[in-house]
N, C-alpha and C. Protein backbone atom coordinates (compact mmCIF):
# COMPACT_ATOMS: atom_id res chain seq x y z
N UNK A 1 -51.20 100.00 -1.69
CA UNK A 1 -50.43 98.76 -1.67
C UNK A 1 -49.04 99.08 -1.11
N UNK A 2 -48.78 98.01 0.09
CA UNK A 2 -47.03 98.61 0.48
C UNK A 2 -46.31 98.07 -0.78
N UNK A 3 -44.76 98.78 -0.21
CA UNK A 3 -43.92 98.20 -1.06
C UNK A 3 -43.51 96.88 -1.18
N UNK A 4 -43.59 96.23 0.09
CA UNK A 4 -43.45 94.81 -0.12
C UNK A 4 -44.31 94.01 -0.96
N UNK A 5 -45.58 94.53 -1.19
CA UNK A 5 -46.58 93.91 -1.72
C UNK A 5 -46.19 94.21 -3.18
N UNK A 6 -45.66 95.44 -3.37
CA UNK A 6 -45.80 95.34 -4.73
C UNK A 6 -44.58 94.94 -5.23
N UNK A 7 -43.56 94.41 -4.52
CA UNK A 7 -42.43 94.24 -5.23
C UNK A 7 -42.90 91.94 -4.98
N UNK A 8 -43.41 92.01 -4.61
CA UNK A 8 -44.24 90.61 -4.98
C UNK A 8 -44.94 90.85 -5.71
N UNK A 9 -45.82 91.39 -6.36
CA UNK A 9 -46.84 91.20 -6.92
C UNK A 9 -45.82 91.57 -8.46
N UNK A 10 -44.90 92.53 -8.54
CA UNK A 10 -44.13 92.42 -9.71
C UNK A 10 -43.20 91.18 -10.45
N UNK A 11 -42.65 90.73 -8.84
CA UNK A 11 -41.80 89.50 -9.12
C UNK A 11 -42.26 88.11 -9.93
N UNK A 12 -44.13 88.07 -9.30
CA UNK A 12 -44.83 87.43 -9.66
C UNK A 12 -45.50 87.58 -11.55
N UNK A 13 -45.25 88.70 -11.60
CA UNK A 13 -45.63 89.22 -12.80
C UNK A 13 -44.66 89.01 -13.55
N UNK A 14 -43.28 89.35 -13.55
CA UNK A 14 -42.02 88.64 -14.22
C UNK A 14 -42.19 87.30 -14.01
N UNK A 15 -42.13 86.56 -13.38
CA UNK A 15 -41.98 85.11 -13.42
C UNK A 15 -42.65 84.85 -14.47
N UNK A 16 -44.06 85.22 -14.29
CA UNK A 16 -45.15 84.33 -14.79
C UNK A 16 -44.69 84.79 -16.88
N UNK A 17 -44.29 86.10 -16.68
CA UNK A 17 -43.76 86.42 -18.39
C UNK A 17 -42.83 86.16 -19.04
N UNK A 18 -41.96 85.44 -17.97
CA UNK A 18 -40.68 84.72 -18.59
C UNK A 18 -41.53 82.98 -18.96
N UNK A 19 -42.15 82.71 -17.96
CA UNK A 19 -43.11 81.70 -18.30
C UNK A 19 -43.58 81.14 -19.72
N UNK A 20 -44.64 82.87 -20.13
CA UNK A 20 -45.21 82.37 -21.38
C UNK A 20 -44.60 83.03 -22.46
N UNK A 21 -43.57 83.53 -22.33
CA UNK A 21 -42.96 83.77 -23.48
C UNK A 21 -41.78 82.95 -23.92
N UNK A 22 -41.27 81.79 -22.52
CA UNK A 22 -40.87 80.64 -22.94
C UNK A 22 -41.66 79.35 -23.67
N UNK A 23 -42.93 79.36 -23.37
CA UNK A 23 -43.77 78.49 -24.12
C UNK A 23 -44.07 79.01 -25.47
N UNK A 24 -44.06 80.41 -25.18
CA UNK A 24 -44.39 80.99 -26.52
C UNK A 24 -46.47 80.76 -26.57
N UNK A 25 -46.72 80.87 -25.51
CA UNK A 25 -48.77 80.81 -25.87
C UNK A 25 -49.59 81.57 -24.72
N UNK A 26 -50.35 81.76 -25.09
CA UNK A 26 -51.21 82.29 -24.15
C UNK A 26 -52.60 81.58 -23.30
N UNK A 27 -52.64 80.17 -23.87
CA UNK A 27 -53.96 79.66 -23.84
C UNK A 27 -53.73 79.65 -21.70
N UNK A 28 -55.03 79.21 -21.81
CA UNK A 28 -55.26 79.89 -20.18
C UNK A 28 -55.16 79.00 -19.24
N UNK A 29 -54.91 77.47 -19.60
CA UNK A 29 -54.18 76.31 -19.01
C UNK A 29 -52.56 76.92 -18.91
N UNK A 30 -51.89 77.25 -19.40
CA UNK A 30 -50.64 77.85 -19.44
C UNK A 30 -50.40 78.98 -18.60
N UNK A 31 -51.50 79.85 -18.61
CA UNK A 31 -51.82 80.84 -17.63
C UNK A 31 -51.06 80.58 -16.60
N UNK A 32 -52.26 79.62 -16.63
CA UNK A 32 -52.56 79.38 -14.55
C UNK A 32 -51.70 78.52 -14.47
N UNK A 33 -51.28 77.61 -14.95
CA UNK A 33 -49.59 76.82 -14.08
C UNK A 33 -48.69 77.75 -14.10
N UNK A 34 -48.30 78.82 -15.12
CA UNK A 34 -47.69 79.76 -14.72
C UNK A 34 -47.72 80.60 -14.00
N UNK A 35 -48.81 81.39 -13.39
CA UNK A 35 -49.05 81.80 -12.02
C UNK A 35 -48.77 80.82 -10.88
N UNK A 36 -49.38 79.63 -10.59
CA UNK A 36 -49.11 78.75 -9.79
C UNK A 36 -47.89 78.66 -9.55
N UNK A 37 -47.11 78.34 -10.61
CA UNK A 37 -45.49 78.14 -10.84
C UNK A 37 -44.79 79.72 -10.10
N UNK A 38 -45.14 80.71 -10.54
CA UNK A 38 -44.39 82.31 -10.25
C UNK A 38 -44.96 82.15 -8.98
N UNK A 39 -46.15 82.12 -8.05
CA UNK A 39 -46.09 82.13 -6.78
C UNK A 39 -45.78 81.78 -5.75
N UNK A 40 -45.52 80.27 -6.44
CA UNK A 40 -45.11 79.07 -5.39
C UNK A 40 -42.98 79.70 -5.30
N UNK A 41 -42.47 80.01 -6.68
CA UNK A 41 -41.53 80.44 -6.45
C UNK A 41 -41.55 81.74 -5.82
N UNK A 42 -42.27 82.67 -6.15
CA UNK A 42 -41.77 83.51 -5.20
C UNK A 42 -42.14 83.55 -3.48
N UNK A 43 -42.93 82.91 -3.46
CA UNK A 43 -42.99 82.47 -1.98
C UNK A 43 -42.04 81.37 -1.32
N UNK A 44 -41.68 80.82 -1.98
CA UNK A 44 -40.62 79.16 -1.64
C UNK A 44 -39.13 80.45 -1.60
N UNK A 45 -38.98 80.83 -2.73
CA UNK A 45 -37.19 81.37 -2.64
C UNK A 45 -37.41 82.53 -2.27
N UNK A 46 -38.19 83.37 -1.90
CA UNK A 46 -38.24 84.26 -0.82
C UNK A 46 -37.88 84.21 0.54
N UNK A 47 -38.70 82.90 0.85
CA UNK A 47 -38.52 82.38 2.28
C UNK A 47 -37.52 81.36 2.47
N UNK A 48 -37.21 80.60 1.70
CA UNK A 48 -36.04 79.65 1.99
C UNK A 48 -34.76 79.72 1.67
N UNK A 49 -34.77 79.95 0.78
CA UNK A 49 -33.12 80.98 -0.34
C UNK A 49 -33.12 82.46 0.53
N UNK A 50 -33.91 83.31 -0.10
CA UNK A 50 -33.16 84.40 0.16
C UNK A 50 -33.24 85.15 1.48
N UNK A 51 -33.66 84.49 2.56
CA UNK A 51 -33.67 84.91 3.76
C UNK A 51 -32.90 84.06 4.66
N UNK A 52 -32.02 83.09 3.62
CA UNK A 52 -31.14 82.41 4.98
C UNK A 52 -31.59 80.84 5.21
N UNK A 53 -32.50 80.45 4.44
CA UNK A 53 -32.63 78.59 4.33
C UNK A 53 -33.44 78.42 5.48
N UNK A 54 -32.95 77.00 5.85
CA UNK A 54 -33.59 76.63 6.91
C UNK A 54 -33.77 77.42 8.66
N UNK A 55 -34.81 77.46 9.48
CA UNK A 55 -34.69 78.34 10.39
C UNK A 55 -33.92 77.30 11.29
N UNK A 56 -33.20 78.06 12.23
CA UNK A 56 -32.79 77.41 13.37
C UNK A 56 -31.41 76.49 12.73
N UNK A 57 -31.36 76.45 11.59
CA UNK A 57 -30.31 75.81 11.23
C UNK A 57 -28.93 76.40 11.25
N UNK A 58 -27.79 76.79 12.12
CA UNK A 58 -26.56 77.04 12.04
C UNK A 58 -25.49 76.73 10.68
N UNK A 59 -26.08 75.71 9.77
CA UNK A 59 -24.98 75.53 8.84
C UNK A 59 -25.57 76.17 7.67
N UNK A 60 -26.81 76.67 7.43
CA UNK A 60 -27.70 77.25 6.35
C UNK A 60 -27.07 78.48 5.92
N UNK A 61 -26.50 78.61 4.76
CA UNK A 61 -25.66 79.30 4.25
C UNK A 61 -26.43 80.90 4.59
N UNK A 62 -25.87 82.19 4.41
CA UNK A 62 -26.62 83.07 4.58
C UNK A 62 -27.29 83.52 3.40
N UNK A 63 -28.29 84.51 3.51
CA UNK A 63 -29.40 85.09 3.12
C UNK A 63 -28.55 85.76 1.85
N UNK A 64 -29.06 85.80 0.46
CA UNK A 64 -28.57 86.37 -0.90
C UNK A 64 -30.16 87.32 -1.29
N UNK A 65 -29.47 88.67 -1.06
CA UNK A 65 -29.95 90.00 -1.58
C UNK A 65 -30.74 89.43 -3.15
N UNK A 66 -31.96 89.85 -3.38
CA UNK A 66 -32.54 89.48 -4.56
C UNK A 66 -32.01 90.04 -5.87
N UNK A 67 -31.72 91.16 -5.59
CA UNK A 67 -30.70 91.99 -6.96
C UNK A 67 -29.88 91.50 -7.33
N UNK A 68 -28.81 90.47 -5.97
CA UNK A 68 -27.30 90.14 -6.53
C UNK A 68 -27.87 88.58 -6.78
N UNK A 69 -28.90 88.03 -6.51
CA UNK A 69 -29.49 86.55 -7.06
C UNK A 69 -29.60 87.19 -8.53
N UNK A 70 -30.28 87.83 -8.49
CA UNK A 70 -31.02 88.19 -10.52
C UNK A 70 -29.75 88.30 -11.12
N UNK A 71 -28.81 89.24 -10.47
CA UNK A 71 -27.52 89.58 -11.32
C UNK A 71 -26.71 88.44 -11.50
N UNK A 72 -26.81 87.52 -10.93
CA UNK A 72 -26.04 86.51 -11.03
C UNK A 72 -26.50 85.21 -11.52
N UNK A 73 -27.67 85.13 -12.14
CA UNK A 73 -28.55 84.52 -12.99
C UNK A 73 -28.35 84.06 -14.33
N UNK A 74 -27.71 85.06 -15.02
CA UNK A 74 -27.12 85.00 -15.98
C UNK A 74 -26.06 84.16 -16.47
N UNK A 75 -24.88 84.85 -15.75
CA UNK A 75 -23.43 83.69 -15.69
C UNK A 75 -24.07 82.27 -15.32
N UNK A 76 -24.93 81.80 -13.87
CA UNK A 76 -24.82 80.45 -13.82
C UNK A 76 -25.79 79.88 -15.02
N UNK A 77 -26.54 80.44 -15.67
CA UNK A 77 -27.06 79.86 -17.00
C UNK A 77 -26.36 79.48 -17.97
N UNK A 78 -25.24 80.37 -18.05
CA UNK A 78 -24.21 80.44 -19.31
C UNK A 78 -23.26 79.15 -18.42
N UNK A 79 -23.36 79.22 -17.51
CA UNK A 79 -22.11 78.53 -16.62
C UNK A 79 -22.52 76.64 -16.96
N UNK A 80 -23.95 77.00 -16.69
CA UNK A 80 -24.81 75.45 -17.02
C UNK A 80 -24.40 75.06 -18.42
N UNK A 81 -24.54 75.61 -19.15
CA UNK A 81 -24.33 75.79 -20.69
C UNK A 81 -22.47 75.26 -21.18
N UNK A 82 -22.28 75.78 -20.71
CA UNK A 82 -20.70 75.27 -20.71
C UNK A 82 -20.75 73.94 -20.27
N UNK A 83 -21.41 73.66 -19.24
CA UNK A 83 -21.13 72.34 -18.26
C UNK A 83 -21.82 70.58 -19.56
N UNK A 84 -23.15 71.58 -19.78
CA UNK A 84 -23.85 70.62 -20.49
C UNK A 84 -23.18 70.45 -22.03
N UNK A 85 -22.18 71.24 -22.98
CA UNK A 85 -21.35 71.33 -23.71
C UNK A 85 -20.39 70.65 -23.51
N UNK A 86 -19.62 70.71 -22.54
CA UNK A 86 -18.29 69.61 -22.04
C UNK A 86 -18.56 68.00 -21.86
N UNK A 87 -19.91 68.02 -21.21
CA UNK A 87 -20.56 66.77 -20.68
C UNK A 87 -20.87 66.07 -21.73
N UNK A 88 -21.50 66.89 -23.31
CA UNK A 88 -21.84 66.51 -24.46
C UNK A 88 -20.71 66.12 -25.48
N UNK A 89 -19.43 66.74 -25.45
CA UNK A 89 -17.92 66.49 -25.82
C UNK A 89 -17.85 65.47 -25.44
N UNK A 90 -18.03 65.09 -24.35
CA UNK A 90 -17.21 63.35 -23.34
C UNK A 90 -18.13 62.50 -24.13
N UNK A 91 -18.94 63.01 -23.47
CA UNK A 91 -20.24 61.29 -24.09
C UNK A 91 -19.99 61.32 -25.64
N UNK A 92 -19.73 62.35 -26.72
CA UNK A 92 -19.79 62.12 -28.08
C UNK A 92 -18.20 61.29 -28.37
N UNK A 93 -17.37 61.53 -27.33
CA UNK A 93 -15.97 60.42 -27.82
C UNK A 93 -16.29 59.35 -27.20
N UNK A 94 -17.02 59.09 -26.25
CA UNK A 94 -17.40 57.62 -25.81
C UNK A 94 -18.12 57.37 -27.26
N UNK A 95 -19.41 57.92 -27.78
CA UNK A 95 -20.22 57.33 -28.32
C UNK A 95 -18.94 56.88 -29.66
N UNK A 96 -18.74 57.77 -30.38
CA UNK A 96 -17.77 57.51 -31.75
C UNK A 96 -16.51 56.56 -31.43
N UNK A 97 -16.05 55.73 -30.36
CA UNK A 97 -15.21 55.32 -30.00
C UNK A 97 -13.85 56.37 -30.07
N UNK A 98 -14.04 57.65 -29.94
CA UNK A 98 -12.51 58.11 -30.22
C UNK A 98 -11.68 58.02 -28.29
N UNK A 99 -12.53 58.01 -27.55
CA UNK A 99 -12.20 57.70 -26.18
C UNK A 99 -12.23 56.15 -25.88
N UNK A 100 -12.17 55.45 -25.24
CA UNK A 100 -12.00 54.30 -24.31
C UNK A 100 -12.58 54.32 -22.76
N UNK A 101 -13.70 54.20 -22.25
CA UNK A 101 -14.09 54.47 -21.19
C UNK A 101 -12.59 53.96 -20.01
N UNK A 102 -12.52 55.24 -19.37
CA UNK A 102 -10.98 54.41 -18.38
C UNK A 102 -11.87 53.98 -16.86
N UNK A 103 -12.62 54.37 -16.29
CA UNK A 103 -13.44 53.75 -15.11
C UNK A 103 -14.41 54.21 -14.43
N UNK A 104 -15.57 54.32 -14.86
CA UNK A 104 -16.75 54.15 -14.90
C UNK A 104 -16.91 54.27 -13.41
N UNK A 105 -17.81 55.10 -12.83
CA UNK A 105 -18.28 54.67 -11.18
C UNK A 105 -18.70 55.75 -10.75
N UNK A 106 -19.05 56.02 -8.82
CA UNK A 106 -19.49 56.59 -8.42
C UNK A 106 -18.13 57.17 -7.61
N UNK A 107 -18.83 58.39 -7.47
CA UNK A 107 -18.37 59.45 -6.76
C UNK A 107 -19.05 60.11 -6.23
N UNK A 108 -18.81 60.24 -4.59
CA UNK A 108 -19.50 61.20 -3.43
C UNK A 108 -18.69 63.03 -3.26
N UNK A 109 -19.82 63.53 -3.65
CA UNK A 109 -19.09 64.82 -3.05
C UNK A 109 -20.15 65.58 -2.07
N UNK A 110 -19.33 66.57 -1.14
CA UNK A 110 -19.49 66.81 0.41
C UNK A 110 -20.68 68.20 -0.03
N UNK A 111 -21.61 67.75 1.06
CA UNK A 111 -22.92 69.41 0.30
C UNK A 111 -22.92 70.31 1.65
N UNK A 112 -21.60 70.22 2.60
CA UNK A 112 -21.95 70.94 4.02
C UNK A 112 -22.18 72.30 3.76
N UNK A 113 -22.91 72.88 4.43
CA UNK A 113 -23.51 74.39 4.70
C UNK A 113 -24.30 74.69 3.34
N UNK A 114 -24.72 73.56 2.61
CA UNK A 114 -25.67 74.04 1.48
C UNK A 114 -26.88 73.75 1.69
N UNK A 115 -28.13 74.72 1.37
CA UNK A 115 -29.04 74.69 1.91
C UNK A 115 -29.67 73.32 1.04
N UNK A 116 -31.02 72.91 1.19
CA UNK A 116 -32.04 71.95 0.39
C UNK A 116 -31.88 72.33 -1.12
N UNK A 117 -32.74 73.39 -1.10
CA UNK A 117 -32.77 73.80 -2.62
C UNK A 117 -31.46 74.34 -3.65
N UNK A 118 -30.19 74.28 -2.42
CA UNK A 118 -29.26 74.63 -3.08
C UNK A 118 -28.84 73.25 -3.41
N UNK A 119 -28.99 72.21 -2.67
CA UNK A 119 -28.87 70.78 -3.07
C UNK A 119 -29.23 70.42 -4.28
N UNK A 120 -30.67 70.73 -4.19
CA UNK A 120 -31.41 70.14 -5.20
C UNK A 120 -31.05 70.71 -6.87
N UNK A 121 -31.17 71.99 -6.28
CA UNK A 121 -30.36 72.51 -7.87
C UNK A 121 -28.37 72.39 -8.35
N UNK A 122 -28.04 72.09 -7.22
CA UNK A 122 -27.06 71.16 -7.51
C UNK A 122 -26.65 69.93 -8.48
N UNK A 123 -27.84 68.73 -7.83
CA UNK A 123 -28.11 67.61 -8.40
C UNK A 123 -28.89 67.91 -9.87
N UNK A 124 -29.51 69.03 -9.88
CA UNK A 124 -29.80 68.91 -11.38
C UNK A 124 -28.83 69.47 -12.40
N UNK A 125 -28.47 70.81 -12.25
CA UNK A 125 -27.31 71.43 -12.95
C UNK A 125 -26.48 69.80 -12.91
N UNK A 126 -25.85 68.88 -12.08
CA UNK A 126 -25.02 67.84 -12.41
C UNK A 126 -25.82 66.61 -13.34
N UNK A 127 -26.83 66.33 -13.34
CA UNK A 127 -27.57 66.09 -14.08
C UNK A 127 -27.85 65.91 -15.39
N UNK A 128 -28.00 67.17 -15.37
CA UNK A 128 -28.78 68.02 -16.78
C UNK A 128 -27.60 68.27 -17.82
N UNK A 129 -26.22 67.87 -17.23
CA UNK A 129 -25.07 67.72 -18.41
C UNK A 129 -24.41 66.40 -18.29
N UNK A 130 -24.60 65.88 -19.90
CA UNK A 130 -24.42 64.42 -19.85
C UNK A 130 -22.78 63.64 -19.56
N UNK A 131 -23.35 62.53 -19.43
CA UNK A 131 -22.06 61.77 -18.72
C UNK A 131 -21.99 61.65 -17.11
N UNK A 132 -22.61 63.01 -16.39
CA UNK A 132 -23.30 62.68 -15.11
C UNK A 132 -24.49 62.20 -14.60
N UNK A 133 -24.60 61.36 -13.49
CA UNK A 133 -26.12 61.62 -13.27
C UNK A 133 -26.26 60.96 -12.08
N UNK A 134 -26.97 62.07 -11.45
CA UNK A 134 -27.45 62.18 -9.95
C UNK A 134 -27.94 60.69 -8.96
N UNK A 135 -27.44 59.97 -8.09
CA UNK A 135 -27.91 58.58 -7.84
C UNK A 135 -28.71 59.03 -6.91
N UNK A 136 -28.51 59.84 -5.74
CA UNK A 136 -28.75 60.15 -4.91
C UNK A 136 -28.22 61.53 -3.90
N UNK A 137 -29.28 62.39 -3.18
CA UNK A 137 -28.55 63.08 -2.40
C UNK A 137 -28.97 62.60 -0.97
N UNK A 138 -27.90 62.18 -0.30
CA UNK A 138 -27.73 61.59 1.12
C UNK A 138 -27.99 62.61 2.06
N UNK A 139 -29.01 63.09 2.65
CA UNK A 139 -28.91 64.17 3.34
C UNK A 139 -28.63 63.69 4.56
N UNK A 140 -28.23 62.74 4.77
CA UNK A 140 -28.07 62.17 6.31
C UNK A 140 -26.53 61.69 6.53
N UNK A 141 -25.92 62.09 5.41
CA UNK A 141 -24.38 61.61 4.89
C UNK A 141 -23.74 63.39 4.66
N UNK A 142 -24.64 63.76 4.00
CA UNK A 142 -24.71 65.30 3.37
C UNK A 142 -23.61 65.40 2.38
N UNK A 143 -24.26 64.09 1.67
CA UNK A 143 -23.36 64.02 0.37
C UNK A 143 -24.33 63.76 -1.24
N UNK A 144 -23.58 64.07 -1.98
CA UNK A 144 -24.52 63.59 -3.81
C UNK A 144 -23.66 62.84 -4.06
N UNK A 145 -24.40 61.96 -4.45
CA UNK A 145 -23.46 60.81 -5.11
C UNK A 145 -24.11 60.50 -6.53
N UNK A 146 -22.64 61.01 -7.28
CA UNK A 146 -22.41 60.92 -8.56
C UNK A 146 -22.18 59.37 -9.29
N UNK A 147 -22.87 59.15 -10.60
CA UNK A 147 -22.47 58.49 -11.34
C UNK A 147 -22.06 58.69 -12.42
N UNK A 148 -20.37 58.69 -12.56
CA UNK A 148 -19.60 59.50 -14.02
C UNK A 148 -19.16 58.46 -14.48
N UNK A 149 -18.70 58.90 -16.02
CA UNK A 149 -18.16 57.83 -17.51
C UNK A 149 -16.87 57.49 -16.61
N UNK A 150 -16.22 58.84 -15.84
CA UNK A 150 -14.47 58.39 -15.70
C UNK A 150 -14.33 58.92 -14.41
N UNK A 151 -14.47 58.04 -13.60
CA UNK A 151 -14.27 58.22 -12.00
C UNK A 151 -12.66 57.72 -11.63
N UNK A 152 -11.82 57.86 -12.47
CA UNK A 152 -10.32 57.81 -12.37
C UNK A 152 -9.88 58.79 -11.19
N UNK A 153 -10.45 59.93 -11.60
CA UNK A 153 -9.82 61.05 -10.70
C UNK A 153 -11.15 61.78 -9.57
N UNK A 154 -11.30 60.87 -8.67
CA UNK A 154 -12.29 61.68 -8.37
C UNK A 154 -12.49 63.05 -7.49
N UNK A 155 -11.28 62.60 -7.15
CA UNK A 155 -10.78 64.36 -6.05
C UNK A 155 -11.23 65.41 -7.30
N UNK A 156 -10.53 65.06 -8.43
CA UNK A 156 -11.07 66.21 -9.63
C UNK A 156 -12.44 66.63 -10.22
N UNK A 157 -13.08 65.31 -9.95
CA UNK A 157 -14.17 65.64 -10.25
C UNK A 157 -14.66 66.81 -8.75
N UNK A 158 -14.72 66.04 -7.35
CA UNK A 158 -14.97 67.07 -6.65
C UNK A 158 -14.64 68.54 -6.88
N UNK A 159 -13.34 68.82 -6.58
CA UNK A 159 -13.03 69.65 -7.02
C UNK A 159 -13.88 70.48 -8.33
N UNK A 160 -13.57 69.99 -9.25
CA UNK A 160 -14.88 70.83 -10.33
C UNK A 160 -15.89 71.23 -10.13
N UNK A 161 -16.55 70.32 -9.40
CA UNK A 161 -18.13 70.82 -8.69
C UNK A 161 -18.04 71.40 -7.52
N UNK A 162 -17.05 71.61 -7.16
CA UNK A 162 -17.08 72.94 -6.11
C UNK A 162 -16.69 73.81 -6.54
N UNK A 163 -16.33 74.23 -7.57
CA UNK A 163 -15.05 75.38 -7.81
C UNK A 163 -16.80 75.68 -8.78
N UNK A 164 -17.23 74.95 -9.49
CA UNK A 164 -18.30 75.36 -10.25
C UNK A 164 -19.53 76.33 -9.12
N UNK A 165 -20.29 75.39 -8.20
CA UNK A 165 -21.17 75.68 -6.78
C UNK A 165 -20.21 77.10 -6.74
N UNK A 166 -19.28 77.54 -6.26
CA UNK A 166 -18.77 78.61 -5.21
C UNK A 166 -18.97 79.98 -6.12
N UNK A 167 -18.24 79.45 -7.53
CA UNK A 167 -18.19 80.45 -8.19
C UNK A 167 -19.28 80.94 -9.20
N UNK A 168 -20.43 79.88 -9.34
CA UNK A 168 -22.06 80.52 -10.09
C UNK A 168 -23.28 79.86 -9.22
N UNK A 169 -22.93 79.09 -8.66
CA UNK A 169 -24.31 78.61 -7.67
C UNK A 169 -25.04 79.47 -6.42
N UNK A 170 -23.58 79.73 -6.01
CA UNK A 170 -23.75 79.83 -4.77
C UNK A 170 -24.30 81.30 -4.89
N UNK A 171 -24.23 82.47 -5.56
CA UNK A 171 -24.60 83.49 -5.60
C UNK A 171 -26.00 83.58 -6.11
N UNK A 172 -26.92 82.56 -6.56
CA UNK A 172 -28.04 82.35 -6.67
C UNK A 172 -28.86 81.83 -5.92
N UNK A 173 -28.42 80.57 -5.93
CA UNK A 173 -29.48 79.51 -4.70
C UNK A 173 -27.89 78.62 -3.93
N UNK A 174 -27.65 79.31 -2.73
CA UNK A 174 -26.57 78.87 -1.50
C UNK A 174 -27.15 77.50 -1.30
């Protein structure tokens, strides 16, 4: 077996064990979406993430070394974690009335030189912590457009979600 083969066939083997030891089972329906699931990723962010995104595309961020993706796996988990904590702070003073909603709305922020899947996991990390949530990503605008509790400041909000992307995203999925 070359080495390429086997450093797939390992990657695939981690995936699939972070898999069922997140479900916590072994039954053999679980198995096999988890194989399905570990191959399709390691074939999808092999070829689209970590070799440089789209082909032929000039703005496709460059190619992230698989060691410094894994190593940097960590922080943007913890980084998510923070995000979905803060997001859970806001919405709990909306909910208890100790806040006053000040203006409610949408906000566009700019996704240039980010690949698809760096999009997409964009829009969910913004998502997946409350008080945001994803309306749309404009790929023909090459913008996400946000719907937040307090669109008062929205340069700030941009700002946050880039300073967030540059400094834990981008070293995972560009």
């Amino acid at each position: 077996m070359s080495g390429v083969r086997a450093k797939r066939l390992i990657a695939v083997v981690v995936l699939l064990a972070v898999w069922l030891l997140t479900l916590g089972s072994l039954a053999w329906g679980d198995v096999a979406i988890g194989l399905a699931l570990a191959v399709a990723l390691e074939l999808g962010w092999r070829r689209r993430v970590l070799r440089g995104g789209v082909v032929g595309d000039p703005t496709t961020p460059s190619a992230v070394p698989l060691w410094r993706a894994l190593l940097a796996l960590p922080r943007l988990a913890f980084a998510v974690l923070v995000e979905i904590t803060r997001g859970t702070w806001e919405v709990a003073r909306y909910s208890l009335g100790l806040r006053e909603p000040v203006d409610e709305g949408i906000v566009e922020i700019e996704l240039e030189g980010i690949s698809e899947e760096g999009a997409a996991a964009w829009a969910f990390i913004s998502t997946i912590s409350p008080g945001e949530l994803v309306l749309d990503v404009d790929e023909e605008r090459g913008v996400l457009v946000l719907h937040v509790l307090d669109a008062s400041d929205p340069d700030a909000i941009r700002a946050r979600h880039h300073e967030f992307y540059e400094r834990h995203q981008r070293k995972v999925l560009p």
